[in-house]
C-alpha atoms as a PDB file:
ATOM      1  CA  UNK A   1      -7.716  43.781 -18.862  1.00  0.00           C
ATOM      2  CA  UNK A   2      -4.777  42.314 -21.328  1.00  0.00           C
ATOM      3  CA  UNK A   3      -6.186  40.111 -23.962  1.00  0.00           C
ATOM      4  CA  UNK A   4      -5.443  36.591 -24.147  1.00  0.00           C
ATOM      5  CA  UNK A   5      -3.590  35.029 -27.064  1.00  0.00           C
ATOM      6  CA  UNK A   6      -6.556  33.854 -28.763  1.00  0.00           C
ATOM      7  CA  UNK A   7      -8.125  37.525 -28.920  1.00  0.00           C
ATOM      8  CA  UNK A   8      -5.384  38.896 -30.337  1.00  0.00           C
ATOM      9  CA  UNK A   9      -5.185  36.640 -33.179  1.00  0.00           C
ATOM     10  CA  UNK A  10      -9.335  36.963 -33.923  1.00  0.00           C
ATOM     11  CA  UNK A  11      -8.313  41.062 -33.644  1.00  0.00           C
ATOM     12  CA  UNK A  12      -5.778  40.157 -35.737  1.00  0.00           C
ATOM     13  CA  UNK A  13      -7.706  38.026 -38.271  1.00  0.00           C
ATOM     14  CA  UNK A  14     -10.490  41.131 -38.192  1.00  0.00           C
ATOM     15  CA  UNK A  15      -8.172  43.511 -38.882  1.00  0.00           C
ATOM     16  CA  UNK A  16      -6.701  42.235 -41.930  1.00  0.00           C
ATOM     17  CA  UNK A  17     -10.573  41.685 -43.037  1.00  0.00           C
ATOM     18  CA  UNK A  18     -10.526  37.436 -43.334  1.00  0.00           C
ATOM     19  CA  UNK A  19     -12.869  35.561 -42.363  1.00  0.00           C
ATOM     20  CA  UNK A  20     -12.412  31.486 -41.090  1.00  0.00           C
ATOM     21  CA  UNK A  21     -12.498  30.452 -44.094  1.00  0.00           C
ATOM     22  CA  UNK A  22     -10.137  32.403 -45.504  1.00  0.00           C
ATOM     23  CA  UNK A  23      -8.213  30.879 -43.552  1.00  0.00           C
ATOM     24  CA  UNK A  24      -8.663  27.430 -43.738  1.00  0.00           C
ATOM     25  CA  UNK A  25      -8.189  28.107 -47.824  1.00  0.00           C
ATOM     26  CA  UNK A  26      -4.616  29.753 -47.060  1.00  0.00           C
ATOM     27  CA  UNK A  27      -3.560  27.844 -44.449  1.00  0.00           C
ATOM     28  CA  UNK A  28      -4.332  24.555 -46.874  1.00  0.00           C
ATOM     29  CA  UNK A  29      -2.035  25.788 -49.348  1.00  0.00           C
ATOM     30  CA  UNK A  30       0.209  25.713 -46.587  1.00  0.00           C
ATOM     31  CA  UNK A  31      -0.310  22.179 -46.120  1.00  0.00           C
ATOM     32  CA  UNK A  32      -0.243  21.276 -50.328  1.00  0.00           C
ATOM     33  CA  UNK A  33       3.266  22.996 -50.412  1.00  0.00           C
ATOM     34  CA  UNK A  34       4.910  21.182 -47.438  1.00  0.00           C
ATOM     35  CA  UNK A  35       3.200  17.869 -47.683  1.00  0.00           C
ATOM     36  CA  UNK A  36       1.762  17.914 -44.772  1.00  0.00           C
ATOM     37  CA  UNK A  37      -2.212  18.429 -43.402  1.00  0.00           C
ATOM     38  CA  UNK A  38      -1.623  19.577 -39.870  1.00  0.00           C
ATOM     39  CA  UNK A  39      -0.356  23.180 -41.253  1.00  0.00           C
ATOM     40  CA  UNK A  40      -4.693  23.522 -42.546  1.00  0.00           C
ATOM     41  CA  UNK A  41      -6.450  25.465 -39.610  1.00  0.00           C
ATOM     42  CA  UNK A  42     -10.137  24.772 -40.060  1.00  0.00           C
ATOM     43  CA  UNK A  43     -12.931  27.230 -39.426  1.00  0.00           C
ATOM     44  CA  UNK A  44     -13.949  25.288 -35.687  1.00  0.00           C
ATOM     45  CA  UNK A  45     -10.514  24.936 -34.491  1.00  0.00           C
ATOM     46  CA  UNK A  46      -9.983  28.317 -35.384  1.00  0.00           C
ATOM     47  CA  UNK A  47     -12.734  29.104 -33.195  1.00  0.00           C
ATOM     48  CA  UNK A  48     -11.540  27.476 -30.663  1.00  0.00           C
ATOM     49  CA  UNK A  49      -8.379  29.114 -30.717  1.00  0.00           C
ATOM     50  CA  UNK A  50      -9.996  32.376 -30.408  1.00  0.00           C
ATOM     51  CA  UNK A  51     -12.731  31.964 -27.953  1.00  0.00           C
ATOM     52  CA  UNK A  52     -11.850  28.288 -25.751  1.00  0.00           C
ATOM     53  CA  UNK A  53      -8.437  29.198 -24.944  1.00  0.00           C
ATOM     54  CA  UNK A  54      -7.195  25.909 -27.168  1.00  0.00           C
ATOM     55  CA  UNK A  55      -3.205  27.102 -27.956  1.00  0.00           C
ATOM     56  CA  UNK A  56      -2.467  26.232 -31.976  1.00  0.00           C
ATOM     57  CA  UNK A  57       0.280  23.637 -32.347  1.00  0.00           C
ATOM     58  CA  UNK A  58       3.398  24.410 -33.983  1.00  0.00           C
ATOM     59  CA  UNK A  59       2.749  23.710 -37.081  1.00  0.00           C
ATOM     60  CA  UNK A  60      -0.333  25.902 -36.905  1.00  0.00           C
ATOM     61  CA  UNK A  61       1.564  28.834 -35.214  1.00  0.00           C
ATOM     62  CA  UNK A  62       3.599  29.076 -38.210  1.00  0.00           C
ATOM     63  CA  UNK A  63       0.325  28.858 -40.490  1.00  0.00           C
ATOM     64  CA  UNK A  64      -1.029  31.799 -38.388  1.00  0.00           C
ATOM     65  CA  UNK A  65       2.226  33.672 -38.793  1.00  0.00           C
ATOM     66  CA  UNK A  66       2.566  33.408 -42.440  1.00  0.00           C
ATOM     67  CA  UNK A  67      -1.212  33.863 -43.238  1.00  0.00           C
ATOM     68  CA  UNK A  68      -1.575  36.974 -40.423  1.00  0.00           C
ATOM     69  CA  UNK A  69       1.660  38.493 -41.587  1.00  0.00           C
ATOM     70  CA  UNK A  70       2.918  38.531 -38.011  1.00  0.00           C
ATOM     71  CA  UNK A  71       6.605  37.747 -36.410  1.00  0.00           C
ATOM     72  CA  UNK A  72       6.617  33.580 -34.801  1.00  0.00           C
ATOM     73  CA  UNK A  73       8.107  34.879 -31.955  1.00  0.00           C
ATOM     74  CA  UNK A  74       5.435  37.823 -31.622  1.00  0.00           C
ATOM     75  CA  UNK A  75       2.740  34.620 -31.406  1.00  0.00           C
ATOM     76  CA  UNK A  76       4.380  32.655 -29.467  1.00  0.00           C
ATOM     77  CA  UNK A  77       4.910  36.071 -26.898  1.00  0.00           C
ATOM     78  CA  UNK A  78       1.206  36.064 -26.691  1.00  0.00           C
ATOM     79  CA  UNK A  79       1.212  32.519 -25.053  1.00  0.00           C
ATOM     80  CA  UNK A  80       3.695  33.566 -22.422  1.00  0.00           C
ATOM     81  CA  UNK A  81       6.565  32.409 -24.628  1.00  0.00           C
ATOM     82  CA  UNK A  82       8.753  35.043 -24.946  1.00  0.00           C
ATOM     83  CA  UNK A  83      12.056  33.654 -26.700  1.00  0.00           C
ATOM     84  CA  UNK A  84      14.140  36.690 -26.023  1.00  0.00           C
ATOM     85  CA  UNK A  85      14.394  35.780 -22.308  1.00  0.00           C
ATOM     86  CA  UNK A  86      15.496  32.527 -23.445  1.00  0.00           C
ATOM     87  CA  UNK A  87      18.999  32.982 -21.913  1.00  0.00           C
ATOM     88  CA  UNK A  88      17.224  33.511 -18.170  1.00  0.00           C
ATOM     89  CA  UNK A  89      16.445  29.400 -18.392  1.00  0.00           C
ATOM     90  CA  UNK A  90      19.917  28.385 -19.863  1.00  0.00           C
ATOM     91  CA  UNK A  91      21.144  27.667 -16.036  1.00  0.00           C
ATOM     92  CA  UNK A  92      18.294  25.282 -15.485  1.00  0.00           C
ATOM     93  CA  UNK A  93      20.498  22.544 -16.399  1.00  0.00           C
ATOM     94  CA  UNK A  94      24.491  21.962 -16.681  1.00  0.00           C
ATOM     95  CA  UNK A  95      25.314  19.703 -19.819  1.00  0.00           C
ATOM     96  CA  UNK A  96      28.018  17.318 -18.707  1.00  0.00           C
ATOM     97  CA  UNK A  97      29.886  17.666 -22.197  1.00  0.00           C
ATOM     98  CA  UNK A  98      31.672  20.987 -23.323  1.00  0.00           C
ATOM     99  CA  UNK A  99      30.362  22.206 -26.547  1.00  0.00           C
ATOM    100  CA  UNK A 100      30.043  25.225 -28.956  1.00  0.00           C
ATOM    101  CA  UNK A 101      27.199  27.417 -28.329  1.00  0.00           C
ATOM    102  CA  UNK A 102      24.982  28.720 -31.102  1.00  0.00           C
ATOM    103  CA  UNK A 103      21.635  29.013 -28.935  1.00  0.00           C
ATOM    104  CA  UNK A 104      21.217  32.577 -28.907  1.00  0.00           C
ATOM    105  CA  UNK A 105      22.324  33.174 -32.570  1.00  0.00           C
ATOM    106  CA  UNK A 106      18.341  33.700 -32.630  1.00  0.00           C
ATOM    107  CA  UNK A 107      17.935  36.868 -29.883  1.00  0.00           C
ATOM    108  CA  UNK A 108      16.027  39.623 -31.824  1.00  0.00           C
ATOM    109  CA  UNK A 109      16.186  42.023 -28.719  1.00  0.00           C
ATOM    110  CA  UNK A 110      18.769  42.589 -25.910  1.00  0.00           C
ATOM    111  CA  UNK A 111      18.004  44.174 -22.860  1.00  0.00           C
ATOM    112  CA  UNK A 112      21.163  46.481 -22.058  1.00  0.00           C
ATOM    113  CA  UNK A 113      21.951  49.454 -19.846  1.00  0.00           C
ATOM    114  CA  UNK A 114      21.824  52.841 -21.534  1.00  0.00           C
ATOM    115  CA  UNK A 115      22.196  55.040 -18.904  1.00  0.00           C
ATOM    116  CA  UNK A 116      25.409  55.336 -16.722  1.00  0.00           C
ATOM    117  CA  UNK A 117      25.965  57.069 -13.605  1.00  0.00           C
ATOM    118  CA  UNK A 118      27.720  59.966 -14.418  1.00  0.00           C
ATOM    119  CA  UNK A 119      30.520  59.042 -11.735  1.00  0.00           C
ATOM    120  CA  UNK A 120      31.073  55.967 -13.325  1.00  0.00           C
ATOM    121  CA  UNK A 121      34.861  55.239 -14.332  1.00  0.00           C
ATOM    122  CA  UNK A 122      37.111  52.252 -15.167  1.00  0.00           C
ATOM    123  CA  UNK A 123      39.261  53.423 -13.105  1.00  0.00           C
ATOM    124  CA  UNK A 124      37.887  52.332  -9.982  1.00  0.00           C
ATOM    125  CA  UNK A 125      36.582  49.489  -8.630  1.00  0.00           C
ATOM    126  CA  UNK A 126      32.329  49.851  -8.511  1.00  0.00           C
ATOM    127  CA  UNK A 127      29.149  47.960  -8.139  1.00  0.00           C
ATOM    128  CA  UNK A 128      28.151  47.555 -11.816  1.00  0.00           C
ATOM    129  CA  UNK A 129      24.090  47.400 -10.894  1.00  0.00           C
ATOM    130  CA  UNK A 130      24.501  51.150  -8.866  1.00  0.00           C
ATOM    131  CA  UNK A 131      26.343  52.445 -11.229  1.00  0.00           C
ATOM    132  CA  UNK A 132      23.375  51.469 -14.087  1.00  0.00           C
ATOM    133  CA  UNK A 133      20.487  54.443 -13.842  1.00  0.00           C
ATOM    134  CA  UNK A 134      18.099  53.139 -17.171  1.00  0.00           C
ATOM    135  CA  UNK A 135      17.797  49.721 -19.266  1.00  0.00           C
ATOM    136  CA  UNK A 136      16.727  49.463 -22.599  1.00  0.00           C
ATOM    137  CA  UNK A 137      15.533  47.134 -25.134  1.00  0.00           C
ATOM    138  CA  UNK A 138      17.268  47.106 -28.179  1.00  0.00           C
ATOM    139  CA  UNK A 139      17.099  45.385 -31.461  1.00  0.00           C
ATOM    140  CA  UNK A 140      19.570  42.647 -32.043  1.00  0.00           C
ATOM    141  CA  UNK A 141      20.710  43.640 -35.385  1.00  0.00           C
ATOM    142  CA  UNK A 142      21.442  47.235 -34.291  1.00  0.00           C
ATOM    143  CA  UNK A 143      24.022  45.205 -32.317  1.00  0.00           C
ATOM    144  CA  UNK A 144      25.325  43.014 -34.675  1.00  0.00           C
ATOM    145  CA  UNK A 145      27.369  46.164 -35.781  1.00  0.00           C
ATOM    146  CA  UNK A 146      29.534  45.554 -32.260  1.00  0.00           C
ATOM    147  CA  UNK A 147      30.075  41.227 -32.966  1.00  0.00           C
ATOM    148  CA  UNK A 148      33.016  40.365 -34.844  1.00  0.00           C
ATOM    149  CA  UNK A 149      32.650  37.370 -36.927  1.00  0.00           C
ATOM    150  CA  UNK A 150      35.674  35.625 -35.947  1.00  0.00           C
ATOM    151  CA  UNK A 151      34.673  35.071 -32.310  1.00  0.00           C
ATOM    152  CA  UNK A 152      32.565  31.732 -31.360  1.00  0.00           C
ATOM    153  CA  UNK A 153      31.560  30.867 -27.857  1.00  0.00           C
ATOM    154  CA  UNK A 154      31.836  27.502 -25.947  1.00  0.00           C
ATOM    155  CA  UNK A 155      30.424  25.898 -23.218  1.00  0.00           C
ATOM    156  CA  UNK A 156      32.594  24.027 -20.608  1.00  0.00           C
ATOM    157  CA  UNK A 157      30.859  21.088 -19.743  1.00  0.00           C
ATOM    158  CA  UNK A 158      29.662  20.328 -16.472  1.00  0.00           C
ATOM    159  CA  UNK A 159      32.044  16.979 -16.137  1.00  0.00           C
ATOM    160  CA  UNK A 160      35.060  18.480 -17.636  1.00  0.00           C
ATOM    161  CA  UNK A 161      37.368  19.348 -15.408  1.00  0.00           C
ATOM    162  CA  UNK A 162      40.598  19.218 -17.941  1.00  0.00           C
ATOM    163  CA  UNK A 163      41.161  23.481 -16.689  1.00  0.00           C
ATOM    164  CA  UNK A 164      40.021  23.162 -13.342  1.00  0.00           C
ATOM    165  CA  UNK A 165      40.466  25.340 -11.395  1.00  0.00           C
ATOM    166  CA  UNK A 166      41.601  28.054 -13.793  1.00  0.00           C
ATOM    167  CA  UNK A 167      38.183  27.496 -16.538  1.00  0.00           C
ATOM    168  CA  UNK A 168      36.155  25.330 -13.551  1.00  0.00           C
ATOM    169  CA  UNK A 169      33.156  23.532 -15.514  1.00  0.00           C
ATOM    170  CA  UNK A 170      30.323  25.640 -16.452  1.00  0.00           C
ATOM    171  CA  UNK A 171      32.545  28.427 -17.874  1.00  0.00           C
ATOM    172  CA  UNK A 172      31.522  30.272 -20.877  1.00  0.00           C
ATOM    173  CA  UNK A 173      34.538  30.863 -23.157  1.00  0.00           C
ATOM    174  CA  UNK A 174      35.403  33.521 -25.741  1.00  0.00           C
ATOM    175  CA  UNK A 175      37.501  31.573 -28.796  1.00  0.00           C
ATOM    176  CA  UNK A 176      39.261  33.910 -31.220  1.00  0.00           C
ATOM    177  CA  UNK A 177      39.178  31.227 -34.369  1.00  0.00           C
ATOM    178  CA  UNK A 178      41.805  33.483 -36.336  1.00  0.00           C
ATOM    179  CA  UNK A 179      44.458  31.900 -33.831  1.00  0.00           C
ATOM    180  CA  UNK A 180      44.269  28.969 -34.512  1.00  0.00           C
ATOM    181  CA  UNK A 181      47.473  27.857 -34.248  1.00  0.00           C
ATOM    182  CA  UNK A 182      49.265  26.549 -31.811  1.00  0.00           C
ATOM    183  CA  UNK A 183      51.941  29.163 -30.457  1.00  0.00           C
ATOM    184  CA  UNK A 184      54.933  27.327 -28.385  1.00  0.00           C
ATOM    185  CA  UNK A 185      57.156  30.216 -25.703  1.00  0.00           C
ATOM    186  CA  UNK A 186      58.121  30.342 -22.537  1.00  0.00           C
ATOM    187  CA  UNK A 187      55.486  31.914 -19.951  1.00  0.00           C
ATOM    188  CA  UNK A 188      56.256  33.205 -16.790  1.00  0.00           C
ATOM    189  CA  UNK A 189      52.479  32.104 -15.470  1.00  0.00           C
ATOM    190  CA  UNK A 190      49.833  29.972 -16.541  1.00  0.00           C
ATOM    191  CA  UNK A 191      47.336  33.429 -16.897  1.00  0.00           C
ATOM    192  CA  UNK A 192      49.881  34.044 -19.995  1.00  0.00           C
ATOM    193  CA  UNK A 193      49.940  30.834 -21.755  1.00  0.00           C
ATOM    194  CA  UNK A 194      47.134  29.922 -24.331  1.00  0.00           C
ATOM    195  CA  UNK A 195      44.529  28.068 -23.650  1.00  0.00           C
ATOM    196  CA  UNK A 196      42.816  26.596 -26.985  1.00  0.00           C
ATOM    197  CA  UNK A 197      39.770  24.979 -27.893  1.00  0.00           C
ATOM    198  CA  UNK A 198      40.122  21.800 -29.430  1.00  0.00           C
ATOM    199  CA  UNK A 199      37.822  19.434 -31.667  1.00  0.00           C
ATOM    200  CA  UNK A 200      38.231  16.105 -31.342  1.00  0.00           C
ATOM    201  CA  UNK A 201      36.279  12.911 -32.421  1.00  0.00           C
ATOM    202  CA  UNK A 202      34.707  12.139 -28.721  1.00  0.00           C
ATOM    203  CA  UNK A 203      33.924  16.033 -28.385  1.00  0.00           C
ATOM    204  CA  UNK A 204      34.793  19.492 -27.581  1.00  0.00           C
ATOM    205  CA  UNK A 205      38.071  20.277 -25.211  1.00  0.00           C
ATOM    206  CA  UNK A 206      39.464  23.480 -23.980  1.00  0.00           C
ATOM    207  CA  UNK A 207      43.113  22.930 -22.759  1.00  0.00           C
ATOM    208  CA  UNK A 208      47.269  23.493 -23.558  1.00  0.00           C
ATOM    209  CA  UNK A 209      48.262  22.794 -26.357  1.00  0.00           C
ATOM    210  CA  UNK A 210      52.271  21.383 -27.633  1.00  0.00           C
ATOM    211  CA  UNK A 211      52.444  20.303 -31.224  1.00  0.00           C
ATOM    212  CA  UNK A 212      54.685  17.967 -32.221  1.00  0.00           C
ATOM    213  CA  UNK A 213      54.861  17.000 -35.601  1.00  0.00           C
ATOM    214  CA  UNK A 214      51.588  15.507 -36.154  1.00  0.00           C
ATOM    215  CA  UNK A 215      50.854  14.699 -32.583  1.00  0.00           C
ATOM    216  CA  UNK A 216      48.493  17.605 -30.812  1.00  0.00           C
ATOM    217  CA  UNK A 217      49.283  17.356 -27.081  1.00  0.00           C
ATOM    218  CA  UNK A 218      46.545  18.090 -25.104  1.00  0.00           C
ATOM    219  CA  UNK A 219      47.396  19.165 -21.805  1.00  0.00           C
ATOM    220  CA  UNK A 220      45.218  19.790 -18.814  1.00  0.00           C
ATOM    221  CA  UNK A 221      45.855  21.925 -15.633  1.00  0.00           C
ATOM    222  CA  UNK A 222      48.241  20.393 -12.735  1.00  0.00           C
ATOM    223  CA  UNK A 223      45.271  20.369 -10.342  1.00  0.00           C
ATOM    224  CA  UNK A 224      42.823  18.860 -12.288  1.00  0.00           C
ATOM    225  CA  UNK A 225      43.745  15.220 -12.336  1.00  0.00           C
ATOM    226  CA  UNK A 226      43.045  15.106 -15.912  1.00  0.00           C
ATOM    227  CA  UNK A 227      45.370  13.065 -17.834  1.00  0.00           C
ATOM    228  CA  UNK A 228      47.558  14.593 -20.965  1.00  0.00           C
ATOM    229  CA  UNK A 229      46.229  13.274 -23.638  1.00  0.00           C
ATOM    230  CA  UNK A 230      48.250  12.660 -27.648  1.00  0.00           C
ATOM    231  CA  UNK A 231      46.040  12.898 -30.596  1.00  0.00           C
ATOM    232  CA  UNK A 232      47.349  12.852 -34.077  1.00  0.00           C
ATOM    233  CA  UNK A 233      46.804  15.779 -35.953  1.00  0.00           C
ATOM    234  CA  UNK A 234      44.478  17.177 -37.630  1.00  0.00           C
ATOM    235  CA  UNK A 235      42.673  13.989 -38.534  1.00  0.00           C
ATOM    236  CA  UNK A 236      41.971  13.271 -34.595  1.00  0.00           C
ATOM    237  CA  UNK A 237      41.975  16.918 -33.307  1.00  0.00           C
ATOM    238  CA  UNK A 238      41.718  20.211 -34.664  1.00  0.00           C
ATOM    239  CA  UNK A 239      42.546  23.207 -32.982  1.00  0.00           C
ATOM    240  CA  UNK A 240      39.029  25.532 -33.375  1.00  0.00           C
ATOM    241  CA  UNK A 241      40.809  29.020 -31.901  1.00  0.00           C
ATOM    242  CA  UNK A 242      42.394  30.304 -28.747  1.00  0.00           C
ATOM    243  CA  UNK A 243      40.495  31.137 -25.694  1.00  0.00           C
ATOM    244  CA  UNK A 244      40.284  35.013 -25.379  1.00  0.00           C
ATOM    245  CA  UNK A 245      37.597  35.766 -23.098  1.00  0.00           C
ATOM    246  CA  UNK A 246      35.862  33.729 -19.915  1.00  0.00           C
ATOM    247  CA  UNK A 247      32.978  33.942 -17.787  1.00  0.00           C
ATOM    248  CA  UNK A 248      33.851  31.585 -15.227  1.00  0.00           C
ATOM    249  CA  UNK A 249      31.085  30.392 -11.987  1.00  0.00           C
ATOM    250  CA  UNK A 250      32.812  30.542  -8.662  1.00  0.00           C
ATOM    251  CA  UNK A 251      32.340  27.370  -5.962  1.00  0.00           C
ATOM    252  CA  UNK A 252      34.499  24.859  -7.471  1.00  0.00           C
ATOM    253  CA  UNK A 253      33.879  21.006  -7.376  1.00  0.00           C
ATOM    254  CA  UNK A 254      31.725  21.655  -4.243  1.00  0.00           C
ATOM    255  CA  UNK A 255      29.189  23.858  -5.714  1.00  0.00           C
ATOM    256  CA  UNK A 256      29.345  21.140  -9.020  1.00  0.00           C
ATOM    257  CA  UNK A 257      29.122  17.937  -6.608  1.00  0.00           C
ATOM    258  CA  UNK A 258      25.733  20.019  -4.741  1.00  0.00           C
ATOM    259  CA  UNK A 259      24.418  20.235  -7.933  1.00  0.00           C
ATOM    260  CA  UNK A 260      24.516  17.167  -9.028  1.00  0.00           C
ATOM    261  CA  UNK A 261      23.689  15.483  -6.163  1.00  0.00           C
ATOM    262  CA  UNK A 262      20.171  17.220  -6.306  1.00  0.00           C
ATOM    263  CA  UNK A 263      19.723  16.063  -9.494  1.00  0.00           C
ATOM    264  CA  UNK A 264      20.329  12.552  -9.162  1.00  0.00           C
ATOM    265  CA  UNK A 265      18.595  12.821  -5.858  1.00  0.00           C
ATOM    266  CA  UNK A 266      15.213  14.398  -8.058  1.00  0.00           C
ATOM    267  CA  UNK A 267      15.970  11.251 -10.581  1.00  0.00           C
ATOM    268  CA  UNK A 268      16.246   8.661  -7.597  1.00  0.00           C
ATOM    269  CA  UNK A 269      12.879   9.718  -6.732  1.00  0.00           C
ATOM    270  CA  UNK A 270      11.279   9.563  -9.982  1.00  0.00           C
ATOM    271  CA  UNK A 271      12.379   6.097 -10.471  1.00  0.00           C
ATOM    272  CA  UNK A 272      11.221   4.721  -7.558  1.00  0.00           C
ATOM    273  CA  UNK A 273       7.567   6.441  -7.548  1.00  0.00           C
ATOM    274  CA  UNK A 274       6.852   5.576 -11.872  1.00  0.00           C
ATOM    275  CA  UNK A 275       4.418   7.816 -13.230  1.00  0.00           C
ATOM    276  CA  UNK A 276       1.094   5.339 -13.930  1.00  0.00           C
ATOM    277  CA  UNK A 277       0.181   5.767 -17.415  1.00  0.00           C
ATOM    278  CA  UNK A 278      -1.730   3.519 -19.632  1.00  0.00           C
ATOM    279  CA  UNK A 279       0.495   1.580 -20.709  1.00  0.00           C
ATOM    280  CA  UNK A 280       1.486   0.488 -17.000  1.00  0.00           C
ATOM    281  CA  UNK A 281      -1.970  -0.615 -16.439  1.00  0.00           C
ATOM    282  CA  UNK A 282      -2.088  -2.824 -19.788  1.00  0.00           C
ATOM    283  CA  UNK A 283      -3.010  -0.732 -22.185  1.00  0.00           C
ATOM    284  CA  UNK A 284      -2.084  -0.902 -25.702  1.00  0.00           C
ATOM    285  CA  UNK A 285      -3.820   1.884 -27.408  1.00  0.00           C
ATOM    286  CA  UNK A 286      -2.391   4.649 -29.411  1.00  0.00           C
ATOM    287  CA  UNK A 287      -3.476   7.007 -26.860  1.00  0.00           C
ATOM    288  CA  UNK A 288      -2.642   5.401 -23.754  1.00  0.00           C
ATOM    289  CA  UNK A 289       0.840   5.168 -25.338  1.00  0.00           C
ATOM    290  CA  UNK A 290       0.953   9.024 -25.481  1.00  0.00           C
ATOM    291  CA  UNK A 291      -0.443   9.433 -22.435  1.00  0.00           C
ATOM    292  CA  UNK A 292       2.586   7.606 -21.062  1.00  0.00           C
ATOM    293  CA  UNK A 293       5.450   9.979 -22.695  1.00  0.00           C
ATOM    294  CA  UNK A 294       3.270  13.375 -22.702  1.00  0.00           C
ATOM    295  CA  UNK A 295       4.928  16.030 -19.661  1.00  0.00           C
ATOM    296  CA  UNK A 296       2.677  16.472 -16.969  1.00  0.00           C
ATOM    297  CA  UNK A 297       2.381  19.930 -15.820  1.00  0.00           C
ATOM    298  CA  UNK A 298       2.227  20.695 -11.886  1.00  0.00           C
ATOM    299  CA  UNK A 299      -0.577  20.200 -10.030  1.00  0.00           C
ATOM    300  CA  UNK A 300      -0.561  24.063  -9.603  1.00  0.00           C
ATOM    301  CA  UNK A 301      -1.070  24.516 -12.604  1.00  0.00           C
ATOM    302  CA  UNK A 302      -3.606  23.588 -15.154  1.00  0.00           C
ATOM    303  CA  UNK A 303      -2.184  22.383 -18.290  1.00  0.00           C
ATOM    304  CA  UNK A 304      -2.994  24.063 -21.775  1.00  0.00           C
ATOM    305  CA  UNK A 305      -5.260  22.307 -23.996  1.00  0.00           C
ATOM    306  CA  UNK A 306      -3.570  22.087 -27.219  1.00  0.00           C
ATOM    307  CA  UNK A 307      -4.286  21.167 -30.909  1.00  0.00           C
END
């Protein structure tokens, strides 16, 4: 039977010989250092942590971490947090804006193929998953070896359509930031022109780019319906790098459209069935105000008492 978070903290806490109160005395140093008493874990919280099933706030996860010597994300694992499969809930929403993405600067472990088919060539068209015969997990720094610091990644937002239907919205772009300069040429298609990703004050862009003097023209795709827009340069729009890698999502408006229709259609419903929290019925207390904003979890599901 696998042990629940709070017994593998008390195992912890016995194997590194403390008692409670050991403890509370570290963990209130915690609190003198940062200013702030909700890092001090005393002995019958503690004891409800380990035997009641009561899961430690934040602040007293990182108490925990730094007084039991352990890893915050190895904690946080116990409670069926596991940040290294963060990426698997990135797709549960679509921001509208495009942005640069720094969310998984964090990963400590990738889970990568290393085991090929022996059959497996470039050569040939193939069905990546077939060809794949083991996965791995690996430590993230013994990758960082492979990343080359000049390459940032950006997000095309789920209402920008300024490349559609060449970098459709929801595209994850590769931006070499040593080219960041705008190169003018003739190109005999629009696969071999650049495609840059641009700064400006309302946001991020990734389009064409003519400079003119001072003026940065930023120009969309044909199809898009986007208009060209003239920004003066650099103190309106700076050129971040050119776009040298894409992972684009196939369906086009119509898969975008279905989307978003489901969500406004989830928000429609929500607004016109109001949760009833305390403050609906007339209530002005402190906790009937938190009541009101706190997530309910599904019915399904019991939620976790917390501390």
């Amino acid at each position: 039977m696998e042990l629940t978070g709070g017994q593998k903290l008390r195992s912890l806490r016995e194997a590194l010989g403390y008692t409670m109160r050991d403890v509370e005395a570290a963990g209130r140093q915690i609190s003198r250092r940062l200013g702030n008493e909700e890092f001090t874990v005393p002995p019958s919280r503690l004891s409800d942590i380990e035997t009641k099933g009561v899961v430690p706030s934040i602040f007293r996860f990182y108490a925990l971490a730094a007084i039991y010597r352990c890893d915050y994300r190895e904690l946080l694992s116990w409670y069926g947090v596991d940040l290294n499969n963060f990426h698997a809930d990135l797709i549960s929403a679509t921001p509208n804006r495009s942005h640069l993405s720094h969310v998984l600067d964090g990963v400590t472990e990738a889970r990568i193929p290393v085991q090929l088919d022996p059959g497996f060539t470039l050569s040939k068209t193939t069905n990546i998953g077939r060809m794949i015969e083991r996965w791995g997990v690996v430590p993230a720094t013994y990758l960082s070896a492979l990343a080359a610091d000049q390459y940032s990644y950006g997000y095309i937002g789920a209402e920008d359509f300024t490349m559609h239907p060449l970098l459709p919205p929801g595209s994850f772009v590769q931006v070499d930031e040593a080219k960041n300069s705008v190169v003018e040429g003739v190109w005999r298609s629009e696969f071999e022109r650049p495609i840059y990703f641009v700064e400006t004050r309302d946001g991020f862009v990734c389009c064409w780019c003519q400079l003119s003097r001072d003026q940065l023209v930023l120009q969309s795709h044909p199809l898009s319906n986007v208009p060209v827009r003239t920004l003066k340069h650099p103190q309106e729009a700076e050129v971040i790098g050119q776009v040298v890698g894409a992972a684009i999502r196939l369906g086009g408006r119509q898969a975008l459209d279905s989307a978003r229709g489901q969500r406004e259609s989830v928000e429609l419903i929500g607004s016109a069935f109001p949760k009833r929290g305390g403050a609906e019925q007339g209530g002005h207390s402190p906790e009937a105000s938190r009541d009101t904003t706190r997530t309910q979890a599904p019915s399904s599901v019991p939620p976790l008492p917390t501390t």
